[in-house]
PDB file of N, CA and C in Angstrom:
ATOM      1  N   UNK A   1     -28.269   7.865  30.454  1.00  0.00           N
ATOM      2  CA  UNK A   1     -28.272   6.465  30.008  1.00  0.00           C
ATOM      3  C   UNK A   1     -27.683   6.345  28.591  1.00  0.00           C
ATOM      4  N   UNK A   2     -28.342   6.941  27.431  1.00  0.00           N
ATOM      5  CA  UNK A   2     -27.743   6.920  26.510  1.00  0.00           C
ATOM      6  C   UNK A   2     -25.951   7.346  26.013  1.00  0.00           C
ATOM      7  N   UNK A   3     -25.687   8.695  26.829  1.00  0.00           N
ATOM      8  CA  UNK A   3     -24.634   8.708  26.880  1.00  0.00           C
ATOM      9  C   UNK A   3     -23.468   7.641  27.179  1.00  0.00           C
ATOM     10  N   UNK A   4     -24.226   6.722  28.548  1.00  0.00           N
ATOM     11  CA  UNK A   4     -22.936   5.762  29.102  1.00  0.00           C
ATOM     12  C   UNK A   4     -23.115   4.802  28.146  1.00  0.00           C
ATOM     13  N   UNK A   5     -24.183   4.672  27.253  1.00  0.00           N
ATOM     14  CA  UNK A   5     -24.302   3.123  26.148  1.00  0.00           C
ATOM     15  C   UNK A   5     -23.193   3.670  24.884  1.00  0.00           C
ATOM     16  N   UNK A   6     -22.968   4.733  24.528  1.00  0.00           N
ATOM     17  CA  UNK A   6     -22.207   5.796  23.682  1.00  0.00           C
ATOM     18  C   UNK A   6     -20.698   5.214  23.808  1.00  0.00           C
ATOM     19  N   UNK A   7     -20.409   5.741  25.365  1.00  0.00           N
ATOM     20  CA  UNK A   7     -19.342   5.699  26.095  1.00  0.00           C
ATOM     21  C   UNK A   7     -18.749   4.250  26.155  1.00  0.00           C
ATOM     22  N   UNK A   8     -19.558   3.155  26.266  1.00  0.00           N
ATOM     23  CA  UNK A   8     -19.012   2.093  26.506  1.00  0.00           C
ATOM     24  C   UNK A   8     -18.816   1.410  25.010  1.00  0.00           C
ATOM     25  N   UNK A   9     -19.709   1.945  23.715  1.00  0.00           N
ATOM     26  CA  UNK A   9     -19.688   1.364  22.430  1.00  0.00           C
ATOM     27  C   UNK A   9     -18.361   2.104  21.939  1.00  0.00           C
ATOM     28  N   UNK A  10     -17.519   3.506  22.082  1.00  0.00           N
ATOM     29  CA  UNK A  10     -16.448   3.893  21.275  1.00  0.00           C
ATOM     30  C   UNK A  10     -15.359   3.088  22.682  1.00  0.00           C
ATOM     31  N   UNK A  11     -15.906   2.894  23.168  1.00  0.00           N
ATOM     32  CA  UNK A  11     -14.366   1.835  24.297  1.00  0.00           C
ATOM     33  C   UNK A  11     -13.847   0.978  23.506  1.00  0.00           C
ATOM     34  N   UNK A  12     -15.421  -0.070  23.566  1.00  0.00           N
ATOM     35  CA  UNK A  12     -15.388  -1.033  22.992  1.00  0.00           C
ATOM     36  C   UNK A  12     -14.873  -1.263  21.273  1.00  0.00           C
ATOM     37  N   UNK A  13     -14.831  -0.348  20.703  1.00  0.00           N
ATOM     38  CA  UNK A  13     -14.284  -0.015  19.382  1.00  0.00           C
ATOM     39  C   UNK A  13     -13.352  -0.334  19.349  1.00  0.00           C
ATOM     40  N   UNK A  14     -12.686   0.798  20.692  1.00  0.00           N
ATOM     41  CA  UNK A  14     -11.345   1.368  20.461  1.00  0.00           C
ATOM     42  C   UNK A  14     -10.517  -0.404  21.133  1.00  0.00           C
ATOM     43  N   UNK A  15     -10.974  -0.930  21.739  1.00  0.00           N
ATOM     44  CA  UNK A  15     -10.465  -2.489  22.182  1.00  0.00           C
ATOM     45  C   UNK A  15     -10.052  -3.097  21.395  1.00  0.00           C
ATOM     46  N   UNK A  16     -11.328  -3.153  20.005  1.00  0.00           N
ATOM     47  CA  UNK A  16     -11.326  -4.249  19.275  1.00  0.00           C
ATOM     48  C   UNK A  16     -10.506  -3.615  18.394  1.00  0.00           C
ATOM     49  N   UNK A  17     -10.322  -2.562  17.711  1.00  0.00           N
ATOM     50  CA  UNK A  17      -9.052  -1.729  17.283  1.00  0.00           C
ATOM     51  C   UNK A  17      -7.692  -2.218  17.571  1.00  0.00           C
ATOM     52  N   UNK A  18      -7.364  -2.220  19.134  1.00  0.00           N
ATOM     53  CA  UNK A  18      -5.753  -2.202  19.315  1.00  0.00           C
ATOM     54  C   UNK A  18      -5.643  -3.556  19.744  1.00  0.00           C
ATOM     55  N   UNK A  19      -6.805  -4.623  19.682  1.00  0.00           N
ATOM     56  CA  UNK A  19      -6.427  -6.086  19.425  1.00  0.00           C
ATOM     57  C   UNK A  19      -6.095  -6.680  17.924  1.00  0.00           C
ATOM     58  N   UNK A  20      -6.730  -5.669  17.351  1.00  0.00           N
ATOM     59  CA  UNK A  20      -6.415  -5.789  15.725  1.00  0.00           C
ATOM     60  C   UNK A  20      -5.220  -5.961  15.388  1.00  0.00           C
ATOM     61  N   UNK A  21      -4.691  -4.537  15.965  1.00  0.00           N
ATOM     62  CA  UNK A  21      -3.476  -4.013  15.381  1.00  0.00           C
ATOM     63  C   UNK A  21      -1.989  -4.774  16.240  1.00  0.00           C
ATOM     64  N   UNK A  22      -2.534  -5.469  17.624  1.00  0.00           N
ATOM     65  CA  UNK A  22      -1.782  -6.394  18.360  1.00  0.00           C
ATOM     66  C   UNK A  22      -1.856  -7.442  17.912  1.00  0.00           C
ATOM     67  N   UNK A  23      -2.440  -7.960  17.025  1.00  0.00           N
ATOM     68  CA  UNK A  23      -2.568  -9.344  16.068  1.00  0.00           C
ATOM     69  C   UNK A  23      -1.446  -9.715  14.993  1.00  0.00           C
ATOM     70  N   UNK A  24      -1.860  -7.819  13.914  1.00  0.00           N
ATOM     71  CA  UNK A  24      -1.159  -7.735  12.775  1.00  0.00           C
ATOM     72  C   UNK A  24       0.364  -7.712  13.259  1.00  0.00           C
ATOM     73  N   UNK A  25       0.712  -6.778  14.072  1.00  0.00           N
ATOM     74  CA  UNK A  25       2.012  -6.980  15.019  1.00  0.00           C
ATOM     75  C   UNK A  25       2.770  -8.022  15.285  1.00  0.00           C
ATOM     76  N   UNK A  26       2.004  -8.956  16.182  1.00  0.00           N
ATOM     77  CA  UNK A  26       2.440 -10.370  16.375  1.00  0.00           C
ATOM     78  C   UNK A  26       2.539 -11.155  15.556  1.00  0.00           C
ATOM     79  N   UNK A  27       1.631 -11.229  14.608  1.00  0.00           N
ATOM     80  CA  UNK A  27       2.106 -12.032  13.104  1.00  0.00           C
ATOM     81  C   UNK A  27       3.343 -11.473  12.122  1.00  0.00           C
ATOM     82  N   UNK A  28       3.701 -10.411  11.920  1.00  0.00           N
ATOM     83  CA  UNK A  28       4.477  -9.935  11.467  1.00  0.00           C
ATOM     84  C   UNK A  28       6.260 -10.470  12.263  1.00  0.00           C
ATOM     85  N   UNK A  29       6.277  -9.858  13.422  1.00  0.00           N
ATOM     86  CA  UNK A  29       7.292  -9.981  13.696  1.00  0.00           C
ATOM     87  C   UNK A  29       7.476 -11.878  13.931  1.00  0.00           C
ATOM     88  N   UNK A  30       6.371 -12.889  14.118  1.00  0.00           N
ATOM     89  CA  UNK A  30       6.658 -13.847  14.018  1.00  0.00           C
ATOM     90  C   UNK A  30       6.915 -14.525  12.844  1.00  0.00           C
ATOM     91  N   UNK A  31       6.611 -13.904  11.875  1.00  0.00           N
ATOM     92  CA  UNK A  31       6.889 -14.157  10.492  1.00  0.00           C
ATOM     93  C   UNK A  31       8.951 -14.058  10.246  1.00  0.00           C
ATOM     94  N   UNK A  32       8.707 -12.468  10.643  1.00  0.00           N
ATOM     95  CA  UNK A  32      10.294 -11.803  10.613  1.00  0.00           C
ATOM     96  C   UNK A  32      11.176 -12.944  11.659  1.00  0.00           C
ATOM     97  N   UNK A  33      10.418 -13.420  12.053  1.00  0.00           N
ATOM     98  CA  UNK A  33      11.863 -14.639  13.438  1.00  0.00           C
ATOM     99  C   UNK A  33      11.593 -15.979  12.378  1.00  0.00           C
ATOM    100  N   UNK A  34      10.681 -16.472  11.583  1.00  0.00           N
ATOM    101  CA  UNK A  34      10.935 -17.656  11.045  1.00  0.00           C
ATOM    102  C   UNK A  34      11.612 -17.369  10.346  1.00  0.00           C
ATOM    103  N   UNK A  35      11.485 -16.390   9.199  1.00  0.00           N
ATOM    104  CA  UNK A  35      12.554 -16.073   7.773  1.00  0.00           C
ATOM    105  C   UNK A  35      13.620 -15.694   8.465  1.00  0.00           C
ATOM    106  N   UNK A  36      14.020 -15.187  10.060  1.00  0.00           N
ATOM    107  CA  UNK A  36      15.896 -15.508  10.101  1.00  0.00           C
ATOM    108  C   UNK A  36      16.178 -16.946  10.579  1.00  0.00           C
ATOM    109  N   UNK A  37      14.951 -17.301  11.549  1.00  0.00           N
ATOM    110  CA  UNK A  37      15.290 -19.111  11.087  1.00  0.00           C
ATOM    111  C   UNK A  37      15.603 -19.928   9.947  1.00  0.00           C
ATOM    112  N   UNK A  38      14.790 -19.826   9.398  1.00  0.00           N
ATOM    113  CA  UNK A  38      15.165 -20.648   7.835  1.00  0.00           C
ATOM    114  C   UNK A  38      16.411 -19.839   7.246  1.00  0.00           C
ATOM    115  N   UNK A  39      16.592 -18.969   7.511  1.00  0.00           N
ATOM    116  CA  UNK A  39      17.910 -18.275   6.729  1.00  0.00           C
ATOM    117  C   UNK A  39      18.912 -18.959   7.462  1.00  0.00           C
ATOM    118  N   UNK A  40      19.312 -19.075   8.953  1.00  0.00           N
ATOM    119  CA  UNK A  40      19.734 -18.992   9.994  1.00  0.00           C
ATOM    120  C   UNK A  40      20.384 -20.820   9.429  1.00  0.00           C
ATOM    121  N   UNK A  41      19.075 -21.574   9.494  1.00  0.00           N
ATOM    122  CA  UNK A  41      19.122 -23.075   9.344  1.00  0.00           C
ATOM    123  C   UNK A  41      19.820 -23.263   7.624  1.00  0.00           C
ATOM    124  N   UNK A  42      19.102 -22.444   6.775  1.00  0.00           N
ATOM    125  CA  UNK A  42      19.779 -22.515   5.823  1.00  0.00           C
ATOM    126  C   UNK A  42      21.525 -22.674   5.574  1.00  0.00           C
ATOM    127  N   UNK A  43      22.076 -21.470   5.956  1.00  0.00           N
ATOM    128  CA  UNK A  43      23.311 -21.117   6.074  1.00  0.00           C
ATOM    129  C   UNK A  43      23.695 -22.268   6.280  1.00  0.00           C
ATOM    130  N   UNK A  44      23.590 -22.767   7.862  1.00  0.00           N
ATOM    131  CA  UNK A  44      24.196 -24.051   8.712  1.00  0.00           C
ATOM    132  C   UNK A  44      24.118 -25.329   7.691  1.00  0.00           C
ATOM    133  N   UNK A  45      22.903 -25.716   6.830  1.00  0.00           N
ATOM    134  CA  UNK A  45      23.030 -26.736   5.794  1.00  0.00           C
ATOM    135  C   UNK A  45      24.055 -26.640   5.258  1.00  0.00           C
ATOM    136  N   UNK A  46      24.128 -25.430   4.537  1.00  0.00           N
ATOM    137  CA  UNK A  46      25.433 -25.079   3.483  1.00  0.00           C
ATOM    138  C   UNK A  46      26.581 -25.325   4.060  1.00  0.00           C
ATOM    139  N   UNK A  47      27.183 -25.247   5.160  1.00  0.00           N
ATOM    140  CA  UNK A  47      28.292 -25.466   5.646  1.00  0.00           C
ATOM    141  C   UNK A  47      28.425 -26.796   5.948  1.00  0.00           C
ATOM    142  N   UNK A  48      27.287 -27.656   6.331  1.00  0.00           N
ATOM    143  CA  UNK A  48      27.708 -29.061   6.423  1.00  0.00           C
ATOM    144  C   UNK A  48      28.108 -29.864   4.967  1.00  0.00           C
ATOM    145  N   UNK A  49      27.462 -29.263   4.134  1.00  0.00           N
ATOM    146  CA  UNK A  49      27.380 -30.094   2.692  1.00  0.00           C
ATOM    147  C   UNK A  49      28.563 -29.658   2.606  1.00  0.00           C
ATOM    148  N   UNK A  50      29.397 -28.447   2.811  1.00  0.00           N
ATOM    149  CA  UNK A  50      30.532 -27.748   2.119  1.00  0.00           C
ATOM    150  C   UNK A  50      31.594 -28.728   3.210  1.00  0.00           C
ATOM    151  N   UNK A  51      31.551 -29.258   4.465  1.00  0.00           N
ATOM    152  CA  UNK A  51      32.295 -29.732   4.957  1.00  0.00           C
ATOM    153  C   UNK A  51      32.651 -30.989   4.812  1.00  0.00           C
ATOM    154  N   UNK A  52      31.723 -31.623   4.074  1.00  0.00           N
ATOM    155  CA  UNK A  52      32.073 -32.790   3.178  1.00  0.00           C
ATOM    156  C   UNK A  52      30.971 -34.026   3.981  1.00  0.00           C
ATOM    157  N   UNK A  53      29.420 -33.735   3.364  1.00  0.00           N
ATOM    158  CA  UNK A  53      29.064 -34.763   3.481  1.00  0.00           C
ATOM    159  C   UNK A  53      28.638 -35.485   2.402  1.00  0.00           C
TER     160      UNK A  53
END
């Protein structure tokens, strides 16, 4: 008994662990896609102002 309560508490660790680290992940690289958006959108401003508005 004690063993399987053991067994199911380092699972459960290890879950809440690689949801962690699937969080920090997903925020990151969604971070990394807005800053080439705004870069992306940036650029495109510059070329309209430069094209004469």
């Amino acid at each position: 008994m004690e063993r399987k309560e053991l067994e199911r508490r380092e699972i459960a660790e290890i879950m809440h662990r690689a949801r962690r680290l699937r969080a920090e992940w997903l925020a990151r690289k969604l971070r990394e896609l807005v800053e080439k958006l705004e870069r992306a959108l940036h650029i495109g401003r510059g070329r309209e102002a430069r094209a004469g508005a």
